[in-house]
C-alpha atoms as a PDB file:
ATOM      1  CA  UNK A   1      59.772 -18.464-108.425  1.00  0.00           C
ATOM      2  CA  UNK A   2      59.961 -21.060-105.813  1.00  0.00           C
ATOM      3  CA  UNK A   3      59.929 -24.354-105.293  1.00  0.00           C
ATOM      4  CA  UNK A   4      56.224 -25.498-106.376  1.00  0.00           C
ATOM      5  CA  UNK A   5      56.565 -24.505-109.721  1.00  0.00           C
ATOM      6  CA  UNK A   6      58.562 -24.928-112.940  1.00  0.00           C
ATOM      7  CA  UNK A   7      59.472 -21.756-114.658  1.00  0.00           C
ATOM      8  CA  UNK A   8      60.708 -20.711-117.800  1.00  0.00           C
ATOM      9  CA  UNK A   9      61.732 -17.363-119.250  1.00  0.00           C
ATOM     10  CA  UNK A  10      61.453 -16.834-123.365  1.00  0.00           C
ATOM     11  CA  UNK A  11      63.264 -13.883-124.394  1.00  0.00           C
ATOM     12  CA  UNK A  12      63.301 -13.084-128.057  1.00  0.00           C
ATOM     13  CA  UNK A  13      63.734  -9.985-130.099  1.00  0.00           C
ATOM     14  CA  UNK A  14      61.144  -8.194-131.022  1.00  0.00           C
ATOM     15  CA  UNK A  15      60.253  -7.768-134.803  1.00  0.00           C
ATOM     16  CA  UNK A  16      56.066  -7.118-134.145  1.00  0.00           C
ATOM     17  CA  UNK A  17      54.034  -4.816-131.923  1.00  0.00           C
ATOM     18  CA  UNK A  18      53.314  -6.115-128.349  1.00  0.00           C
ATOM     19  CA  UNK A  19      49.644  -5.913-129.802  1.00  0.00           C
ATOM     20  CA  UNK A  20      50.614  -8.668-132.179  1.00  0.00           C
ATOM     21  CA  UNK A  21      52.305 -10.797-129.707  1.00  0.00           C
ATOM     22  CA  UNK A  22      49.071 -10.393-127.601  1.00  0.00           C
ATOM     23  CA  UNK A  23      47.131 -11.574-130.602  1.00  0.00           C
ATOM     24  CA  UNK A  24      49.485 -14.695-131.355  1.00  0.00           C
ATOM     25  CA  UNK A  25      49.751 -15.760-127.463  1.00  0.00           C
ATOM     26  CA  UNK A  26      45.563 -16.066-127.903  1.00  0.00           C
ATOM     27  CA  UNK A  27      45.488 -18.012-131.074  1.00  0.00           C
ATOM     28  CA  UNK A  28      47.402 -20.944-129.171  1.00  0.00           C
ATOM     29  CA  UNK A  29      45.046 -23.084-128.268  1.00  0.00           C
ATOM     30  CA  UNK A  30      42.993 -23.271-124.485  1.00  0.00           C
ATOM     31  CA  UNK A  31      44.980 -19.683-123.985  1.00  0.00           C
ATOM     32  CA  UNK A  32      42.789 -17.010-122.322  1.00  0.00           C
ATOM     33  CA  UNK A  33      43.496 -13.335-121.263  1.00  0.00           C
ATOM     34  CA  UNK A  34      43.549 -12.677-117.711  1.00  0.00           C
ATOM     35  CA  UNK A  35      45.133  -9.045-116.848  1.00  0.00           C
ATOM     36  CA  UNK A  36      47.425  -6.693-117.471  1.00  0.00           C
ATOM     37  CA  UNK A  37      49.174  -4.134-114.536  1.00  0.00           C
ATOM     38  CA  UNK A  38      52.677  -3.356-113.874  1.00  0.00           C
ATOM     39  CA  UNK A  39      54.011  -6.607-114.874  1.00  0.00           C
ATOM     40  CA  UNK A  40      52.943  -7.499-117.745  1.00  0.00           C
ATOM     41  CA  UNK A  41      50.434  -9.272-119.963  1.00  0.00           C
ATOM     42  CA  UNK A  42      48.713 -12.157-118.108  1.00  0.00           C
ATOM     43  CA  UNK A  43      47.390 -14.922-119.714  1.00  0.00           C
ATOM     44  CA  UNK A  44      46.004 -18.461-118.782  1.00  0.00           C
ATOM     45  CA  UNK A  45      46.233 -21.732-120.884  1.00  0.00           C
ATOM     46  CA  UNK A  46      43.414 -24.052-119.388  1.00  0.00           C
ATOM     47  CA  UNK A  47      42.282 -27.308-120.700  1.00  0.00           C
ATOM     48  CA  UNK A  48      39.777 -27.825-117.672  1.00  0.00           C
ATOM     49  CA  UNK A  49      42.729 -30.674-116.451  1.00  0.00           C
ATOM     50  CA  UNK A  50      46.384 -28.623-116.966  1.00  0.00           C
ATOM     51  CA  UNK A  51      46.517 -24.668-115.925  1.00  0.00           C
ATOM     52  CA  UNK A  52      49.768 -23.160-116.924  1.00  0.00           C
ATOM     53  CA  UNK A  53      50.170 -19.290-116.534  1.00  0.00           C
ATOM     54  CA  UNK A  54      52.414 -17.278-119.415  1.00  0.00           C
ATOM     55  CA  UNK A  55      53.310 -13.765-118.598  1.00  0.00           C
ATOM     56  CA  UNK A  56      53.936 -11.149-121.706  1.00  0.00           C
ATOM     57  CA  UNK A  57      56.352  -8.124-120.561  1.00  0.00           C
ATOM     58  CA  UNK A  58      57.479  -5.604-123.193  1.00  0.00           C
ATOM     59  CA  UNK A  59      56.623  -2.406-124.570  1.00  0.00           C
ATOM     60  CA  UNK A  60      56.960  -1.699-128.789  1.00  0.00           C
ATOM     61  CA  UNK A  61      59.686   0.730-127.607  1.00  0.00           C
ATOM     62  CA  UNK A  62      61.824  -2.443-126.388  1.00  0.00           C
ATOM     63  CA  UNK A  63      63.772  -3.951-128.399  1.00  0.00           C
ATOM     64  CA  UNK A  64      63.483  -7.586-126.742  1.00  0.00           C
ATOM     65  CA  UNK A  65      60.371  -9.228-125.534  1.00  0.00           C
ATOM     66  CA  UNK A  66      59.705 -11.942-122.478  1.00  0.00           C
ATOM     67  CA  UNK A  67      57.172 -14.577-122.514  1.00  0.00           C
ATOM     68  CA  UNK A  68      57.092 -16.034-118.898  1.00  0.00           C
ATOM     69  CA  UNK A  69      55.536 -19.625-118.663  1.00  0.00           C
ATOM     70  CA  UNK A  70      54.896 -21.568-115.056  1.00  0.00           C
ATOM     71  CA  UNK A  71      52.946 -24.046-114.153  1.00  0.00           C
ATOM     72  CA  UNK A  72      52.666 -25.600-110.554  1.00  0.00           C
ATOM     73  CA  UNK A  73      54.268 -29.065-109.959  1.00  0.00           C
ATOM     74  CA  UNK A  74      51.027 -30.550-108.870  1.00  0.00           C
ATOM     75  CA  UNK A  75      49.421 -30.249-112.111  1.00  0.00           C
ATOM     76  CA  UNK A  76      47.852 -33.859-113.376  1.00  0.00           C
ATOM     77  CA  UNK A  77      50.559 -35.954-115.619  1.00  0.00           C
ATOM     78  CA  UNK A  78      50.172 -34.612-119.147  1.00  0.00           C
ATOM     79  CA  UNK A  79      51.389 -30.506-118.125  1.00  0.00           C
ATOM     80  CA  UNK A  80      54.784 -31.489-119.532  1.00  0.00           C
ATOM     81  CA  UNK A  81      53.610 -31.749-123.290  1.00  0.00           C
ATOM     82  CA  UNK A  82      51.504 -28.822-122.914  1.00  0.00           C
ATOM     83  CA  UNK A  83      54.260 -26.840-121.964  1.00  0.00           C
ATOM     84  CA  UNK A  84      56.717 -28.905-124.462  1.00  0.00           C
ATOM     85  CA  UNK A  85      53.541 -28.012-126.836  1.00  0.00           C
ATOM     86  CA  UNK A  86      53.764 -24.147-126.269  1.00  0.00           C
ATOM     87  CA  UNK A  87      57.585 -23.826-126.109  1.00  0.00           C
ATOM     88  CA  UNK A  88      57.948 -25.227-130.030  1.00  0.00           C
ATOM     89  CA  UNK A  89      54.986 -23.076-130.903  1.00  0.00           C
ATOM     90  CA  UNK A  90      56.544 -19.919-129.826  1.00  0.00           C
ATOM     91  CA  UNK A  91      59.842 -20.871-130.367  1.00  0.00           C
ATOM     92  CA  UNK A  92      58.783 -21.561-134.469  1.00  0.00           C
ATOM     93  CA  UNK A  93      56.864 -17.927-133.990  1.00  0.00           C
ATOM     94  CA  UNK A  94      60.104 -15.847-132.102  1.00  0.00           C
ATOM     95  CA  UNK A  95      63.549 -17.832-132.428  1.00  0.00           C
ATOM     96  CA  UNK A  96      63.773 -17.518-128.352  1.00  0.00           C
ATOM     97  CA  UNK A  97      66.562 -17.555-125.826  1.00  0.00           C
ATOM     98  CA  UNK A  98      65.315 -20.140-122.903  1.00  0.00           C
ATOM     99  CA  UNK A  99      66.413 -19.874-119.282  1.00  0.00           C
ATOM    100  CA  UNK A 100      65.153 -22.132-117.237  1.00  0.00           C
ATOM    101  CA  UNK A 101      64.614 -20.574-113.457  1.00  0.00           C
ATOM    102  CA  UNK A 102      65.024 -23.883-111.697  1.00  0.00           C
ATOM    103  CA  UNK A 103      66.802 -27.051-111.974  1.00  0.00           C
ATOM    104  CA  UNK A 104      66.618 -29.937-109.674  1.00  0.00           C
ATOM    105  CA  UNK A 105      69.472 -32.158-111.854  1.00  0.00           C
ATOM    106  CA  UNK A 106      71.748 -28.768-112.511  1.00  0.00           C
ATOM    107  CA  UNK A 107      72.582 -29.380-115.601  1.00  0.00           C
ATOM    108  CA  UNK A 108      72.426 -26.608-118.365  1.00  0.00           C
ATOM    109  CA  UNK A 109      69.629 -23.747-117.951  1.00  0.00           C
ATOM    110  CA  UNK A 110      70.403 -21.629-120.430  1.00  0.00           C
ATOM    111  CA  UNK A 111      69.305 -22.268-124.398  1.00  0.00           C
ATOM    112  CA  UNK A 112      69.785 -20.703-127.428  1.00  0.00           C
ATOM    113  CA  UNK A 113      67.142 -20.392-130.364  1.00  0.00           C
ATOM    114  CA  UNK A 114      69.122 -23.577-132.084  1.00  0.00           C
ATOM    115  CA  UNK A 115      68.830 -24.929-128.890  1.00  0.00           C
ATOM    116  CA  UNK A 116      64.938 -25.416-128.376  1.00  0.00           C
ATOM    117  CA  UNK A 117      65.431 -28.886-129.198  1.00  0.00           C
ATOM    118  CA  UNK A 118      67.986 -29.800-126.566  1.00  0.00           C
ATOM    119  CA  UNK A 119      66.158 -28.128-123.961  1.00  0.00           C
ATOM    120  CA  UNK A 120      62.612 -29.987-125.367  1.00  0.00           C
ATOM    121  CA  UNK A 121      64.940 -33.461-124.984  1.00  0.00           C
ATOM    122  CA  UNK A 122      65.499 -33.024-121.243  1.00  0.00           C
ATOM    123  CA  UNK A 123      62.925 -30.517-120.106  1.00  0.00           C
ATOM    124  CA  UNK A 124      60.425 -33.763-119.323  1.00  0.00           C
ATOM    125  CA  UNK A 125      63.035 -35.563-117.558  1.00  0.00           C
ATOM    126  CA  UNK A 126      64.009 -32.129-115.113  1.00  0.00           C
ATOM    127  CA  UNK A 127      60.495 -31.531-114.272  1.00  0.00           C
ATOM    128  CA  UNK A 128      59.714 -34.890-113.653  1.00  0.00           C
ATOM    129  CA  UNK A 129      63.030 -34.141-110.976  1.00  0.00           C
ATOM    130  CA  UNK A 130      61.622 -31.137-109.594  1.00  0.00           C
ATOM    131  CA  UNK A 131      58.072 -32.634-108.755  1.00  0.00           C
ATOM    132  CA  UNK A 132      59.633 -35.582-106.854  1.00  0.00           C
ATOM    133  CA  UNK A 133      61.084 -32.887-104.716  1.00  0.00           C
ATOM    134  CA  UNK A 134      57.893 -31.615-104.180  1.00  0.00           C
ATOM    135  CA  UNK A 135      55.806 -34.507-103.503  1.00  0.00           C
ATOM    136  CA  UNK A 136      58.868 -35.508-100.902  1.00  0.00           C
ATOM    137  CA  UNK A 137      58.172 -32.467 -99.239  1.00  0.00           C
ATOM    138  CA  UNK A 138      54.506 -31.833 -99.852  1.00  0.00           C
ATOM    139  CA  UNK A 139      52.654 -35.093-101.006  1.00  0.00           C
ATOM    140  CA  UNK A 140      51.369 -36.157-104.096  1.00  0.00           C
ATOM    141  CA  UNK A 141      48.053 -34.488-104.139  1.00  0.00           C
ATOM    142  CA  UNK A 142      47.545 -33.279-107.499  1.00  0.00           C
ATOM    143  CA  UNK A 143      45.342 -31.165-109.533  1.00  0.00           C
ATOM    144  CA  UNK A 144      45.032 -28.093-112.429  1.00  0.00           C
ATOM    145  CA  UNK A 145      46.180 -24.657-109.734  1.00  0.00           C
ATOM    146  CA  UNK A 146      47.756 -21.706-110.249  1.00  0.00           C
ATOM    147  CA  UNK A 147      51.365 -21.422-108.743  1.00  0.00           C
ATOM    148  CA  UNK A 148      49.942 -18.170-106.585  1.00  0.00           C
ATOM    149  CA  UNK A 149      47.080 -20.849-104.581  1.00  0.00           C
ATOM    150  CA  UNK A 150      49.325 -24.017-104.568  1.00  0.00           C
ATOM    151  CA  UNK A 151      50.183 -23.820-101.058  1.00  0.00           C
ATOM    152  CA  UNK A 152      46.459 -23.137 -99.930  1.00  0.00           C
ATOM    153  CA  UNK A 153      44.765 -25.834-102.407  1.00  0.00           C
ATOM    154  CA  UNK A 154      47.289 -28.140-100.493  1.00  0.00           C
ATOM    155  CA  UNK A 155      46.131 -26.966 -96.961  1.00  0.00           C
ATOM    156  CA  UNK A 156      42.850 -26.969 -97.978  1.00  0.00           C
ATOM    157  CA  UNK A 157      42.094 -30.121 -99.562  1.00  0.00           C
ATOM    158  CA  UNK A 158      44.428 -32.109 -97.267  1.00  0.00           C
ATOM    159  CA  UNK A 159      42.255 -34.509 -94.913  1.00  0.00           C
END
């Protein structure tokens, strides 16, 4: 977590197999498979103009699951209602807890499942917040990244 990215944690019990969670996380739309290893489940949603990364971690013996979503803050306008997109859908599939990793208005970052739509009412608005932090700091270059090569696409295409 840091500051060129907005970051979300799902955490919902967990009434199917991992397997099955796998299965549903690749039925959303532009989702791909990208790894697994010690941390999880890694997936990719890519439309060819947003990239937002979702993390699965759990085992079937647990008896909670977590879906981690990021996205960098330089991703073209339009990454919000992806996200916004993928939070309802899983939130309709797994009743979710939300925690929200960073806040640039500090205002609440904690939701419960009959909370999704609270947090869906000001989600646009806080990383909308966040990115002007970033751009203050960093410019307004923008572009589809992963979090991990925001701060080398910057360097790099900076001229």
């Amino acid at each position: 977590m840091g500051i060129e990215s907005f970051n979300v944690v799902l955490r919902a019990k967990r009434t199917a197999s991992i397997e099955d969670i796998r299965r549903a996380v690749l039925s959303f739309p532009n989702v791909h498979f990208v790894k697994a290893d010690e941390c999880g489940l890694a997936f990719e949603f890519n439309d060819d103009t947003h990239l937002m990364e979702i993390l699965l971690r759990g085992q079937d013996s647990d008896a909670e699951f977590d879906l981690c979503v990021r996205f960098a803050l330089c991703n073209p306008d339009g990454i919000e209602e992806k996200f916004k997109q993928f939070v309802t859908w899983a939130a309709c599939q797994w009743r979710p807890t939300i925690w929200q990793l960073s806040s640039a208005k500090k205002g609440k970052t904690s939701f419960e499942p009959e909370e999704v739509d609270l947090f869906l009412k000001g989600v646009t608005e806080e990383i909308d917040a966040l990115r002007r932090v970033w751009q203050r700091a960093f410019g307004s270059k923008r572009g589809p990244v992963r979090v991990d090569e925001v701060f080398r696409w910057i360097k790099n295409s900076a001229g």
